[in-house]
N, C-alpha and C. Protein backbone atom coordinates (compact mmCIF):
# COMPACT_ATOMS: atom_id res chain seq x y z
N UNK A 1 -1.03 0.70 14.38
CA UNK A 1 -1.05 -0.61 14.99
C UNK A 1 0.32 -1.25 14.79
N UNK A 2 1.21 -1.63 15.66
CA UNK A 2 1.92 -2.20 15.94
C UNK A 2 1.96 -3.51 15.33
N UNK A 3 3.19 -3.85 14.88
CA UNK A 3 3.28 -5.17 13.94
C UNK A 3 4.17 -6.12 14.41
N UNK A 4 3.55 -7.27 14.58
CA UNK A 4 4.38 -8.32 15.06
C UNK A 4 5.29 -9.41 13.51
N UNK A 5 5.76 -9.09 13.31
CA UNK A 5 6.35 -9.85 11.68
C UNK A 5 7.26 -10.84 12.01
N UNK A 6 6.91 -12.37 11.45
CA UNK A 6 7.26 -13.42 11.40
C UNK A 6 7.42 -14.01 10.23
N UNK A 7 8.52 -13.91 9.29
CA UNK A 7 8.49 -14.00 8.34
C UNK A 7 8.92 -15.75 8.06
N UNK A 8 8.88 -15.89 7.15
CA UNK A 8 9.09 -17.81 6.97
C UNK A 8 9.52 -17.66 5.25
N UNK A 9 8.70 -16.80 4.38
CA UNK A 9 9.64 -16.96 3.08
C UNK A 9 9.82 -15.92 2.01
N UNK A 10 10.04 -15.82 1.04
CA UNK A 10 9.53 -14.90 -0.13
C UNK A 10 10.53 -13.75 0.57
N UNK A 11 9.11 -12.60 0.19
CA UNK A 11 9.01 -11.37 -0.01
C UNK A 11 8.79 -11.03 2.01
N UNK A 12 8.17 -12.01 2.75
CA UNK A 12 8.48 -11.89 3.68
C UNK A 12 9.26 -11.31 4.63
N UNK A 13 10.37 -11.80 4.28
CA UNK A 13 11.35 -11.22 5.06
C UNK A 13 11.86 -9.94 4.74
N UNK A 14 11.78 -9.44 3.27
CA UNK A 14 11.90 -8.24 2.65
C UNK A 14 10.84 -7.11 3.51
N UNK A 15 9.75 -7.85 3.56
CA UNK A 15 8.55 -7.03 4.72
C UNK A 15 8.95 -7.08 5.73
N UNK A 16 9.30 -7.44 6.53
CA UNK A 16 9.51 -7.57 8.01
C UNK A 16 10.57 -6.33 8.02
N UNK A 17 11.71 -7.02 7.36
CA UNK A 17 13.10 -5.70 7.26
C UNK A 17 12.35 -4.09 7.12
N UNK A 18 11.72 -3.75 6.05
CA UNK A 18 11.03 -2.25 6.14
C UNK A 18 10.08 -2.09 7.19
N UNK A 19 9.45 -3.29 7.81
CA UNK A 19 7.88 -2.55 9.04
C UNK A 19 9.22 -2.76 9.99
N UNK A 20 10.26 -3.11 10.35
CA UNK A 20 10.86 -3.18 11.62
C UNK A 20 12.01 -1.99 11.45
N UNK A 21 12.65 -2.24 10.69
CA UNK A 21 13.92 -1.47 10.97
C UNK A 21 13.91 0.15 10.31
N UNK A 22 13.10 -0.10 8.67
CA UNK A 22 12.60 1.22 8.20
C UNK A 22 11.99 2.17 8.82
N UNK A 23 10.38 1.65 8.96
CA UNK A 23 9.49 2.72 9.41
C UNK A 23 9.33 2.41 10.54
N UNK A 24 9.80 1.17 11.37
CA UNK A 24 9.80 1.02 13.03
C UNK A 24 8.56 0.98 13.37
N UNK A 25 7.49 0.74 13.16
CA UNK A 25 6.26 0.12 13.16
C UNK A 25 5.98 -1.57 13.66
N UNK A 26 7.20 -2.17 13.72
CA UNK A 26 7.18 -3.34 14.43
C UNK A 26 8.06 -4.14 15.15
N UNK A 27 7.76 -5.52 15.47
CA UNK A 27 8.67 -6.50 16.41
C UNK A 27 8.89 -7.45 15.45
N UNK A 28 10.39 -8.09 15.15
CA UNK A 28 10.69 -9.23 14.38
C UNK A 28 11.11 -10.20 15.44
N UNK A 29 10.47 -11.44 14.73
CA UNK A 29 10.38 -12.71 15.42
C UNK A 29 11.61 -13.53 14.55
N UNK A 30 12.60 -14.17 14.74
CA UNK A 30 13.36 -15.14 13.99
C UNK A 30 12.39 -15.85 12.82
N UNK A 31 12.83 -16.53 12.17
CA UNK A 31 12.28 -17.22 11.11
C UNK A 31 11.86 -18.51 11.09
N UNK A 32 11.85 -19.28 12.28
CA UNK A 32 10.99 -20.14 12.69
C UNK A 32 12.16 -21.49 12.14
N UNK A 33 10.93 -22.37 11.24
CA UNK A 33 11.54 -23.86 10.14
C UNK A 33 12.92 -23.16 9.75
N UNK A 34 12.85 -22.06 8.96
CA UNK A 34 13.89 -21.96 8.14
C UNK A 34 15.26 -21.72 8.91
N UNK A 35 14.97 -21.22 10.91
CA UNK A 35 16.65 -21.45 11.19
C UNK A 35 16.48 -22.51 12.18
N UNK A 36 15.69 -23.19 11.60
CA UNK A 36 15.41 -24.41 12.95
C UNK A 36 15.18 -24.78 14.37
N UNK A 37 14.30 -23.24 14.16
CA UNK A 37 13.96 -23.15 15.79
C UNK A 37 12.16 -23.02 16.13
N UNK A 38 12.08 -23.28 17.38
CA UNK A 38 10.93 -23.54 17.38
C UNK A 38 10.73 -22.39 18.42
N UNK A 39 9.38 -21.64 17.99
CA UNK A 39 9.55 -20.58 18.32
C UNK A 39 8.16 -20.77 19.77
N UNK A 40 8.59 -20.14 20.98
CA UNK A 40 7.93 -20.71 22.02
C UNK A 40 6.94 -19.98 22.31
N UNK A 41 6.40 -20.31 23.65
CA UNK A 41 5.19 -19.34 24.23
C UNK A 41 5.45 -18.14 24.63
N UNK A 42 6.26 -18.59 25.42
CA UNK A 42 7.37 -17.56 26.09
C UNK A 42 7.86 -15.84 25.10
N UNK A 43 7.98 -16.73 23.89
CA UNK A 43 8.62 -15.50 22.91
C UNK A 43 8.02 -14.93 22.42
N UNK A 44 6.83 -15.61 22.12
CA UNK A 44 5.44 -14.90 21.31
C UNK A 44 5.14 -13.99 22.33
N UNK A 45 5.10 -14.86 23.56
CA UNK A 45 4.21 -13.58 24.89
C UNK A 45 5.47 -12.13 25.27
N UNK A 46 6.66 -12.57 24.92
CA UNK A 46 7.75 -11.45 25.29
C UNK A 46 7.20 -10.56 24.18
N UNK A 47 6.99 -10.76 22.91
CA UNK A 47 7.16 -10.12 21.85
C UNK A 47 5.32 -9.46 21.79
N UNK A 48 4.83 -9.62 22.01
CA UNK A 48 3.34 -9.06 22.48
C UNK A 48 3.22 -8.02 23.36
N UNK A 49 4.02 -8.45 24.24
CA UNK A 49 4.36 -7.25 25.14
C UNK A 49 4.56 -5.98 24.53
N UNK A 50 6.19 -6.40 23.81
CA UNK A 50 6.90 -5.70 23.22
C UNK A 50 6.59 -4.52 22.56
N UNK A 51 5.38 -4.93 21.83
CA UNK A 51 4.52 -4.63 20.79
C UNK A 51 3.06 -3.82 21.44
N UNK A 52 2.93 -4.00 22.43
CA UNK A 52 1.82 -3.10 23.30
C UNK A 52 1.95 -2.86 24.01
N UNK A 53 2.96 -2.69 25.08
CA UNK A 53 3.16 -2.31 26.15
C UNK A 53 4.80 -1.35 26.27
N UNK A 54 4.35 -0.28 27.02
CA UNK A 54 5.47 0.60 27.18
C UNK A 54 6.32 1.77 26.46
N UNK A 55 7.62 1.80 26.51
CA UNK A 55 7.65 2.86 25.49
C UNK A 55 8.15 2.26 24.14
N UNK A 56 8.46 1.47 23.71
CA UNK A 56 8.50 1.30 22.83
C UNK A 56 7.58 0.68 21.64
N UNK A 57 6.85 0.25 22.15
CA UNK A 57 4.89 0.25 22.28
C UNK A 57 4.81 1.49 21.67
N UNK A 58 4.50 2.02 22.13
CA UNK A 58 4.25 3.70 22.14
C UNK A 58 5.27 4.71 20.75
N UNK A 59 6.44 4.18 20.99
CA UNK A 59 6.85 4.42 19.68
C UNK A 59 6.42 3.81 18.51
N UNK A 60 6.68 2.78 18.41
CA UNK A 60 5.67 2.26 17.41
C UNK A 60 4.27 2.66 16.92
N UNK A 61 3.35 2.79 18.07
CA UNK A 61 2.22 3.17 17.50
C UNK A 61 2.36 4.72 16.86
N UNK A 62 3.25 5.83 17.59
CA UNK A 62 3.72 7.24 16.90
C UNK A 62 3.99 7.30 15.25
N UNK A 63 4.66 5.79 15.25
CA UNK A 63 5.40 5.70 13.86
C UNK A 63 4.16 5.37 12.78
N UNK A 64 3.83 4.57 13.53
CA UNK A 64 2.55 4.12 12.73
C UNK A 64 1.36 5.00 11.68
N UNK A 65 1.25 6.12 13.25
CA UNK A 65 0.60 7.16 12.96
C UNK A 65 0.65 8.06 12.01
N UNK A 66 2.48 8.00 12.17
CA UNK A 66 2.97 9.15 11.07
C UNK A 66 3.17 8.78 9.54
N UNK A 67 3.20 7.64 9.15
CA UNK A 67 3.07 6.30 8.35
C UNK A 67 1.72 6.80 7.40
N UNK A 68 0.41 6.89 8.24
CA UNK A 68 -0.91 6.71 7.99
C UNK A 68 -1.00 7.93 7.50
N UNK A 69 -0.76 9.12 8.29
CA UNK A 69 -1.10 10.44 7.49
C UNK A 69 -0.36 11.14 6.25
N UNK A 70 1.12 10.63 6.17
CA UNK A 70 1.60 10.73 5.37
C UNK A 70 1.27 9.53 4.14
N UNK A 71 0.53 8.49 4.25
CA UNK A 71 -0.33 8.18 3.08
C UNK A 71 -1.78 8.51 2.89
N UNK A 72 -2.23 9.42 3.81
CA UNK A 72 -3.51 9.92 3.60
C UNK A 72 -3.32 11.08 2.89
N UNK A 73 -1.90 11.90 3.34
CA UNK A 73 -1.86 13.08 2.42
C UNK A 73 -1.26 12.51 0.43
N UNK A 74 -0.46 11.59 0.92
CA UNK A 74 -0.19 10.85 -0.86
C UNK A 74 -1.15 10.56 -1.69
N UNK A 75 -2.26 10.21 -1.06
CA UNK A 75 -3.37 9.55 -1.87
C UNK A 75 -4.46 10.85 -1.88
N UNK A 76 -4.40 11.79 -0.96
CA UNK A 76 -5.71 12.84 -1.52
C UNK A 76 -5.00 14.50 -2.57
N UNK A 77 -6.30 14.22 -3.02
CA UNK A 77 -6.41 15.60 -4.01
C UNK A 77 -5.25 15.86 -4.38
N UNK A 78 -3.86 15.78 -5.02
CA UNK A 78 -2.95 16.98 -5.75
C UNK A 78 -1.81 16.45 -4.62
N UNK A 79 -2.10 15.57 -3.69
CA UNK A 79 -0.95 14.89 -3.32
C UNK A 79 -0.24 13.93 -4.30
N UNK A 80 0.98 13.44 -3.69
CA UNK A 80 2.28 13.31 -4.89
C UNK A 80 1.61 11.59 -5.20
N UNK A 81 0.88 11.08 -4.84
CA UNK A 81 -0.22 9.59 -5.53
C UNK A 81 -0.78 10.10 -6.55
N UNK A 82 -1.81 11.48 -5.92
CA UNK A 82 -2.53 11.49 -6.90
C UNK A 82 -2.13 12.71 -8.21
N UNK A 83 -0.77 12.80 -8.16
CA UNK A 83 -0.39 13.50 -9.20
C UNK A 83 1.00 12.70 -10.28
N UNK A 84 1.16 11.30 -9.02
CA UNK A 84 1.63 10.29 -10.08
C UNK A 84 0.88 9.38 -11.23
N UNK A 85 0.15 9.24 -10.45
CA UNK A 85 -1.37 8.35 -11.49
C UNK A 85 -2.08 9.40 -12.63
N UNK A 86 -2.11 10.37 -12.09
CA UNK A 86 -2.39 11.32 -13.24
C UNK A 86 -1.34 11.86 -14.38
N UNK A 87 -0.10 11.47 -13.95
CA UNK A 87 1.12 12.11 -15.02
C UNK A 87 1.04 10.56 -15.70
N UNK A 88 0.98 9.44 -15.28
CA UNK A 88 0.88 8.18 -15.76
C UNK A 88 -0.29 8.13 -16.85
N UNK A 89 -1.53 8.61 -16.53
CA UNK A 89 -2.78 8.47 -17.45
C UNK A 89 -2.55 9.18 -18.65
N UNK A 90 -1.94 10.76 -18.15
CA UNK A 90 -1.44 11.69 -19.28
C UNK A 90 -0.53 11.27 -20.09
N UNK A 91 0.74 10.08 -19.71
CA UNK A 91 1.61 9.74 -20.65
C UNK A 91 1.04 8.32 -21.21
N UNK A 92 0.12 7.62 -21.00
CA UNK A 92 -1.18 6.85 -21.63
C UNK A 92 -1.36 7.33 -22.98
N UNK A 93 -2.11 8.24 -22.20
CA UNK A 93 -2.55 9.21 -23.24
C UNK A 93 -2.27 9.57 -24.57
N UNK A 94 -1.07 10.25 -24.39
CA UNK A 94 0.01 10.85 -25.43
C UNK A 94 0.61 9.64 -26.18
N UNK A 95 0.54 8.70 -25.78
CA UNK A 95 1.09 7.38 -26.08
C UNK A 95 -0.02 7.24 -26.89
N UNK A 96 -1.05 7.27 -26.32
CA UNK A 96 -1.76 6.04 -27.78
C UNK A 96 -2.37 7.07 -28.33
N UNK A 97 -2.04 8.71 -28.56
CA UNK A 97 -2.61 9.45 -29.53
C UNK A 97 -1.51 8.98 -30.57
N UNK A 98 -0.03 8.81 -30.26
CA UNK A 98 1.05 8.42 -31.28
C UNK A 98 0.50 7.32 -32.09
N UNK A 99 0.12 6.22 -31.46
CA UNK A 99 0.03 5.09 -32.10
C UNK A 99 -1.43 4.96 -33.23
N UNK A 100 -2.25 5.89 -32.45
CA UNK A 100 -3.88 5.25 -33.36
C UNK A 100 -3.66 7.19 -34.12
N UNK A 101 -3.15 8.25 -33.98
CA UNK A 101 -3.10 8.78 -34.77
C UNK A 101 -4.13 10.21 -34.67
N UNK A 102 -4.83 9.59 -32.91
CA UNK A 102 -5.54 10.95 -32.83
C UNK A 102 -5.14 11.53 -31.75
N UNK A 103 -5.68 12.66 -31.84
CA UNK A 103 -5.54 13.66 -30.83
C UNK A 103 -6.14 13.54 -29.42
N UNK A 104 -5.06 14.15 -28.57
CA UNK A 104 -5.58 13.74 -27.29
C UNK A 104 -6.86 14.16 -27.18
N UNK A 105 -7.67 15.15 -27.79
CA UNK A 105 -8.91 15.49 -26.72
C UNK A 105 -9.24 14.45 -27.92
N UNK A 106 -9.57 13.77 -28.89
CA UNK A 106 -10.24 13.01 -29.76
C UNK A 106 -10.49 12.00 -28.78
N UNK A 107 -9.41 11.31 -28.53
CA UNK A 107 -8.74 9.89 -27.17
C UNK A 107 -10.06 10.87 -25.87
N UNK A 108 -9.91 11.60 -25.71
CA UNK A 108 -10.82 11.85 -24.17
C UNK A 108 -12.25 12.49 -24.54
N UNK A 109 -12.27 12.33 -25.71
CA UNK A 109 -13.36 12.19 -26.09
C UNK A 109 -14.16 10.85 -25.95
N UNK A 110 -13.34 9.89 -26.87
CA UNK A 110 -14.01 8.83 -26.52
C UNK A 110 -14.02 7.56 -25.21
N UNK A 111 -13.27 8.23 -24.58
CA UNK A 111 -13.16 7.64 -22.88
C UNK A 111 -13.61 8.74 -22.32
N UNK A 112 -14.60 9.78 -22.80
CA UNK A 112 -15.57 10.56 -22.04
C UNK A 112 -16.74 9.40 -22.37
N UNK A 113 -17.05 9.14 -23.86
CA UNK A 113 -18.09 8.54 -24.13
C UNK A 113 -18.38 7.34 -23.56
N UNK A 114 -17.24 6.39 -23.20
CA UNK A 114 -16.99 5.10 -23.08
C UNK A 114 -17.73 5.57 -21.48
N UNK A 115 -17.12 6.17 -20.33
CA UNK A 115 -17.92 6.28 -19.58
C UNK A 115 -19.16 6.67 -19.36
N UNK A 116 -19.69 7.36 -20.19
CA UNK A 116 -21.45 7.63 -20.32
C UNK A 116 -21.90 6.30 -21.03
N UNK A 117 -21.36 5.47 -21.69
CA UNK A 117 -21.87 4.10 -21.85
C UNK A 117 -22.08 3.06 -20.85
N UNK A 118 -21.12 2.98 -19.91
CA UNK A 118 -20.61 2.39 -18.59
C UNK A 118 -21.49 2.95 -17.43
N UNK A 119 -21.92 4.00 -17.44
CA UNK A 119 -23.19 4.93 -17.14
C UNK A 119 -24.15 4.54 -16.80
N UNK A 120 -24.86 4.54 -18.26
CA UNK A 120 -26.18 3.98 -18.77
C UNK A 120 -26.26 2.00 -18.73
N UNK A 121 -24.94 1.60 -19.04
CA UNK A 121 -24.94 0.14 -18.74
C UNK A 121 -25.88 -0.28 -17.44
N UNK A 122 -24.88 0.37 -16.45
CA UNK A 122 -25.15 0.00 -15.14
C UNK A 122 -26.33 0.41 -14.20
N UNK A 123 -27.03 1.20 -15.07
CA UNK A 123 -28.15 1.76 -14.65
C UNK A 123 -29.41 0.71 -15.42
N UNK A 124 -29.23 0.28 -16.25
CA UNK A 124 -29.70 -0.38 -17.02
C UNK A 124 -29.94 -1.83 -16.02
N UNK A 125 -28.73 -2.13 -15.54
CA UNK A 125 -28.52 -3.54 -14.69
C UNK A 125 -29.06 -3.13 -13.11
N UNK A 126 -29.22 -1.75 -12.79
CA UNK A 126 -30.18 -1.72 -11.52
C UNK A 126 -31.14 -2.16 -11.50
N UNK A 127 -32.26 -1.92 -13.09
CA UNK A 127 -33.05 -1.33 -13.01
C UNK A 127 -33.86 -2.63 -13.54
């Protein structure tokens, strides 16, 4: 889906710059109050267009596409998400076996247990 980005403050405009010029997934609109312009019918309806109609329409939505599957492959099974969050949990891990003094399977031991408590909690609150 094609992005129309109108940014006004913050982090805003930091967004607009990556969905427009990065991954090309959208249309930037000026900044409205902040360069003292008032932004018309006219421009909204040019920029709508812009944004659904034609080929550059069409590029956009390509980009979009390619956007989506390349975070569908990041986030499943042994993709590079889900093998960052897991090197993150593992250095958790190793971390607070240093500090409290036990061993990692001791530590996943008891965040095995902690979830069979969390388990039975919530089964408890169905029921």
């Amino acid at each position: 889906m094609p992005v129309i980005a109108f940014p006004q403050w913050g982090d805003q405009v930091t967004d607009a710059v990556y969905l427009v010029d990065v991954f090309k997934t959208g249309v930037r609109k000026c900044r409205g109050e902040a360069e003292n312009k008032v932004i018309t019918r006219d421009e909204v309806e040019k920029c709508l267009l812009e944004a659904t109609v034609g080929f550059k329409a069409t590029e956009m939505k390509q980009n979009a596409l390619k956007w989506k599957a390349a975070a569908e492959e990041a986030v499943a099974e042994g993709g590079s998400s889900d093998r960052n969050i897991q090197a993150f949990v593992d250095e958790v891990r190793t971390r607070s076996a240093g500090i409290t003094g036990k061993s990692t399977s001791a530590i996943e031991a008891d965040l095995d247990l902690a979830s069979k408590v969390e388990l039975v909690e919530s089964k408890l609150v169905e029921s």
